[in-house]
N, C-alpha and C. Protein backbone atom coordinates (compact mmCIF):
# COMPACT_ATOMS: atom_id res chain seq x y z
N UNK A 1 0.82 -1.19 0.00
CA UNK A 1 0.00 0.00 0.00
C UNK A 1 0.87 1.27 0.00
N UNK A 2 1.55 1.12 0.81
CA UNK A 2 3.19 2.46 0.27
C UNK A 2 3.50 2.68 -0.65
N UNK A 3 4.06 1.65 -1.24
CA UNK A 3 4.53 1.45 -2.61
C UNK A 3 3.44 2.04 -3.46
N UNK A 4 2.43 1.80 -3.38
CA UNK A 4 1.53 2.66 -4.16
C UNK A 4 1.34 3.86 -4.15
N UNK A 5 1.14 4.58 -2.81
CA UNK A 5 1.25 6.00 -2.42
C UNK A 5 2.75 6.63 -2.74
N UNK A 6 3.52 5.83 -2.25
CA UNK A 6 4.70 6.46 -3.14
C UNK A 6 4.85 6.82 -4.48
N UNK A 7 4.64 5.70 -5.29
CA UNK A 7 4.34 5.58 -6.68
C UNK A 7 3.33 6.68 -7.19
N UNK A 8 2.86 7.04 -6.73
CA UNK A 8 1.50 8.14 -7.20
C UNK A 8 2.01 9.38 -6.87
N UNK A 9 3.03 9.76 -5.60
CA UNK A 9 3.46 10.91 -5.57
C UNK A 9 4.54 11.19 -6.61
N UNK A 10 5.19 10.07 -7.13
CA UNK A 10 6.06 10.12 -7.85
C UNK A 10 5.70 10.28 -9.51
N UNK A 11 4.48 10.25 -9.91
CA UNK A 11 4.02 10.45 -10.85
C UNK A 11 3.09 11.93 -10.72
N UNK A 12 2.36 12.47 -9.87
CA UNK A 12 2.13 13.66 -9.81
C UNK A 12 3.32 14.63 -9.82
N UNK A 13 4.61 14.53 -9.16
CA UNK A 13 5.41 15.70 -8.83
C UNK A 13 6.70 15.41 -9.78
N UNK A 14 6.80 14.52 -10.42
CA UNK A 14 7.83 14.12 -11.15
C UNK A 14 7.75 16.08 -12.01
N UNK A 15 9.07 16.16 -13.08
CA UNK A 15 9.42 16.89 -13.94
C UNK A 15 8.67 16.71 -15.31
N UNK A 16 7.93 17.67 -15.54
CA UNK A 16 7.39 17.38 -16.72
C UNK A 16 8.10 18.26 -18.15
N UNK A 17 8.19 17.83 -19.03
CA UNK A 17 9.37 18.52 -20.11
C UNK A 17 8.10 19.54 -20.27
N UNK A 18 9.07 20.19 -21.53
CA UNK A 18 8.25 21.03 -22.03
C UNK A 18 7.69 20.86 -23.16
N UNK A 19 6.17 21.59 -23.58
CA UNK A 19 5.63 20.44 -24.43
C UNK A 19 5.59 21.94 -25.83
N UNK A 20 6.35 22.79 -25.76
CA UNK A 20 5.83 23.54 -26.91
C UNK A 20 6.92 24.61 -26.88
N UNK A 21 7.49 25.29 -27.71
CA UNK A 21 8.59 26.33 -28.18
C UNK A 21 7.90 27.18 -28.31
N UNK A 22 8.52 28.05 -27.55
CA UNK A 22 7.94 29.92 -27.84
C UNK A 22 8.59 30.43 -29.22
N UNK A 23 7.38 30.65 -30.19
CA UNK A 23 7.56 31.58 -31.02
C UNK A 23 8.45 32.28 -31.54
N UNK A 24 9.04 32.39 -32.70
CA UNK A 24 10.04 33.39 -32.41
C UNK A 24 9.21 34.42 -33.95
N UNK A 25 9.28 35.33 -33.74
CA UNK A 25 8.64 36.56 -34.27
C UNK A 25 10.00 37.20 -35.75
N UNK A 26 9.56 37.43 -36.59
CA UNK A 26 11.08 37.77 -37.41
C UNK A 26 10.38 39.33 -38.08
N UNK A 27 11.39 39.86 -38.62
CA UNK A 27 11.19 41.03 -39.55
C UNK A 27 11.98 40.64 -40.82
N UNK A 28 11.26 40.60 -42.13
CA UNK A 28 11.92 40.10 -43.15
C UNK A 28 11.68 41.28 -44.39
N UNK A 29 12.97 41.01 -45.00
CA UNK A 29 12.94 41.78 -46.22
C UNK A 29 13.02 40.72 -47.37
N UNK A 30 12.14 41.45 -48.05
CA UNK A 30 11.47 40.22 -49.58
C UNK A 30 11.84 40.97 -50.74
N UNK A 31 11.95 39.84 -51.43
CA UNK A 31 12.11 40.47 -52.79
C UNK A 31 11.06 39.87 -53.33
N UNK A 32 9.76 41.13 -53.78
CA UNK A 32 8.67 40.51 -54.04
C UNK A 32 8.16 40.27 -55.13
N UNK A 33 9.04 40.20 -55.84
CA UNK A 33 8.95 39.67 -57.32
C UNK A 33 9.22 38.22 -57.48
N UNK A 34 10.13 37.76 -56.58
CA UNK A 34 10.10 36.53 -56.50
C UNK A 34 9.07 35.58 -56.08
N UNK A 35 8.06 36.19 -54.80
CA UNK A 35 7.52 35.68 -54.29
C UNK A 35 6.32 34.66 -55.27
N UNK A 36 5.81 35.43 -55.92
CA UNK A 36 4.56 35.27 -57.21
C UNK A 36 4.76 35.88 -58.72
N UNK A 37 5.84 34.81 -59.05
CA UNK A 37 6.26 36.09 -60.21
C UNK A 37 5.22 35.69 -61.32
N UNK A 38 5.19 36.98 -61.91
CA UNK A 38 3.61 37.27 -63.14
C UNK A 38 2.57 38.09 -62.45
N UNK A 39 2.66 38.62 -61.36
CA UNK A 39 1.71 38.65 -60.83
C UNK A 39 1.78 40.59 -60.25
N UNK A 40 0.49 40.85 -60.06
CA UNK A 40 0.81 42.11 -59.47
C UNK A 40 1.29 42.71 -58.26
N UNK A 41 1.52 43.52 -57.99
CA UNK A 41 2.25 43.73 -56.47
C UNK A 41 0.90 44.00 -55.33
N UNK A 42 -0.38 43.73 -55.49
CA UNK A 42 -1.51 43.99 -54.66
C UNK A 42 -1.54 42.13 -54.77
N UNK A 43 -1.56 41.51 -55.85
CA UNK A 43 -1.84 40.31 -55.29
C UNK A 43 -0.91 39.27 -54.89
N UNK A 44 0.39 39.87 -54.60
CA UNK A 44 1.41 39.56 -53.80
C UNK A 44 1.17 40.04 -52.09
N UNK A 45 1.04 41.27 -52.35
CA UNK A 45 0.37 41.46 -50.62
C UNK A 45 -0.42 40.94 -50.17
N UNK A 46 -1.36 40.58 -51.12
CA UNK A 46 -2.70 39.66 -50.76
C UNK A 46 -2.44 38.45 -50.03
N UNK A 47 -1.32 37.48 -51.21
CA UNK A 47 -0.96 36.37 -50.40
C UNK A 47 -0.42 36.56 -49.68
N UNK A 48 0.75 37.46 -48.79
CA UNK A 48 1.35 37.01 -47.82
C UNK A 48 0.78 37.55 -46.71
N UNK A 49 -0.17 38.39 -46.88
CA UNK A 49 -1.54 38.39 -45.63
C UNK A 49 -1.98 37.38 -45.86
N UNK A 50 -2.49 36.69 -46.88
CA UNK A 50 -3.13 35.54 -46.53
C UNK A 50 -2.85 34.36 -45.94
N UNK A 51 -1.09 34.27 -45.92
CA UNK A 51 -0.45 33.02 -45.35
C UNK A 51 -0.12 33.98 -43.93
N UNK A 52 -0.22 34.82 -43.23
CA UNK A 52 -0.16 34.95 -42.05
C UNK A 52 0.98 36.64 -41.98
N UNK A 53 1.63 36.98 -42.68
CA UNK A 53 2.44 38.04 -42.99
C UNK A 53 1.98 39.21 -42.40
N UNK A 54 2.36 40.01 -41.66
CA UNK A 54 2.09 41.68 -41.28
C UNK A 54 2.82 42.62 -41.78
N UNK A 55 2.20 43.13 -42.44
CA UNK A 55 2.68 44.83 -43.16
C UNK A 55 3.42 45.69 -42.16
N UNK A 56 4.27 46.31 -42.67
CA UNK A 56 4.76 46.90 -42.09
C UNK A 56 4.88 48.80 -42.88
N UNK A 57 5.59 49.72 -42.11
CA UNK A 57 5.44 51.20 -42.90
C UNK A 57 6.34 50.97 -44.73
N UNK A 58 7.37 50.41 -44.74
CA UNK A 58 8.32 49.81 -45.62
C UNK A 58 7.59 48.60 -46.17
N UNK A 59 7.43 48.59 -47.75
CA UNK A 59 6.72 47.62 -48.63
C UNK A 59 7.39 46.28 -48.69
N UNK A 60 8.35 46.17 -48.66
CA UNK A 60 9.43 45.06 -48.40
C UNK A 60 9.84 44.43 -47.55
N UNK A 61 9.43 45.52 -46.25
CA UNK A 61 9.75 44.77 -44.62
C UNK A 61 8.35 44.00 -44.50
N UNK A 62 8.01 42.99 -43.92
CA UNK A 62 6.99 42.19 -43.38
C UNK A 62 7.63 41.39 -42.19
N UNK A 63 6.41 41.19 -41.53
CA UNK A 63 7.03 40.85 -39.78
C UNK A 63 6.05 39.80 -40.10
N UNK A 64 6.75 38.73 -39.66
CA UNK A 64 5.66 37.28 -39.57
C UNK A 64 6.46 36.10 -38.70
N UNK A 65 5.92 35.25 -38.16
CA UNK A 65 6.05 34.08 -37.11
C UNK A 65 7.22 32.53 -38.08
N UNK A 66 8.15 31.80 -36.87
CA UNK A 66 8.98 31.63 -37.41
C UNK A 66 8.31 29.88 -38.71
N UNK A 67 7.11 29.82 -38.31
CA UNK A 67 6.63 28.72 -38.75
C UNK A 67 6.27 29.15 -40.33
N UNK A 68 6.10 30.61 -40.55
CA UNK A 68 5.56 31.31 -42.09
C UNK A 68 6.50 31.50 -43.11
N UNK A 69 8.02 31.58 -42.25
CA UNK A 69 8.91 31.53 -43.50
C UNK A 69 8.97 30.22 -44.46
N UNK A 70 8.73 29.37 -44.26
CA UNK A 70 9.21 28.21 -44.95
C UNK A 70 8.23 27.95 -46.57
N UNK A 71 7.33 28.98 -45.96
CA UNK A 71 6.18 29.04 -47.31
C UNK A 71 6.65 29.88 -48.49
N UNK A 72 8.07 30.49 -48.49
CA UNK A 72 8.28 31.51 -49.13
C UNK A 72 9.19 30.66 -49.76
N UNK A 73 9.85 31.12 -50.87
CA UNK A 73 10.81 30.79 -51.76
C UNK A 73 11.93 31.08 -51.14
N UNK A 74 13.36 30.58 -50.94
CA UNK A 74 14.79 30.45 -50.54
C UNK A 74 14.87 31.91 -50.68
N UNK A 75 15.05 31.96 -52.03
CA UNK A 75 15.59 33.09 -52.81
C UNK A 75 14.45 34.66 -52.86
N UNK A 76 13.61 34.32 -52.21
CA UNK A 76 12.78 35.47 -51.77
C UNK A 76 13.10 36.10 -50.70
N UNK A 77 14.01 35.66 -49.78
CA UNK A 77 13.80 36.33 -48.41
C UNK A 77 15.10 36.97 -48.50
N UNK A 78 15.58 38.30 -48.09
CA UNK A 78 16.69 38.91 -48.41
C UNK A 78 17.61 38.67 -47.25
N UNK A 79 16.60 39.07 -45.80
CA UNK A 79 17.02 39.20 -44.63
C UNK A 79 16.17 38.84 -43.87
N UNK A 80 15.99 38.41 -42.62
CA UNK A 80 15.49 37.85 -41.38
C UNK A 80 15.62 38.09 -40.20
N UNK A 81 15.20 38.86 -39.54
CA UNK A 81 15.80 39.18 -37.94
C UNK A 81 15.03 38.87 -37.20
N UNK A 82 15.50 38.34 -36.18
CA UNK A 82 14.62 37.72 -35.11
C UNK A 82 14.02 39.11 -34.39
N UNK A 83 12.79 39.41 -33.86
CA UNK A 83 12.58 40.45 -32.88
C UNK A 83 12.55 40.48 -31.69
């Protein structure tokens, strides 16, 4: 019967990992011709609001989450800074 109560404290208070990575937030400069090429520069903004992208005062800077870059082309992204 110890062994059990032990056992149970040892599973409530044990170390639990961590189950999820904080975010990391970037500021990127695009070259947005690459992004959708043929296409106009309103329906280039379009998509990368639509995949999750935030505008910024600068047409080229966009601030977006570190899971949104990978949707972009290699050769689209100029620069990347973490914020």
């Amino acid at each position: 019967m110890i062994y059990l109560l032990a056992r149970l404290c040892q599973l409530f208070f044990r170390d639990k990992p961590a189950k999820f990575k904080a975010p990391i937030r970037y500021r990127t400069t695009l070259d947005l011709s690459k992004i959708r090429p043929g296409r106009s520069e309103e329906e280039v903004f379009d998509y990368l609001t639509r995949i999750g992208f935030s505008r910024t005062s600068n047409p080229i800077v966009w601030k977006c989450w570190d899971n949104q870059l990978p949707r972009l082309p290699s050769e689209a992204i100029l620069k990347a800074e973490k914020l």
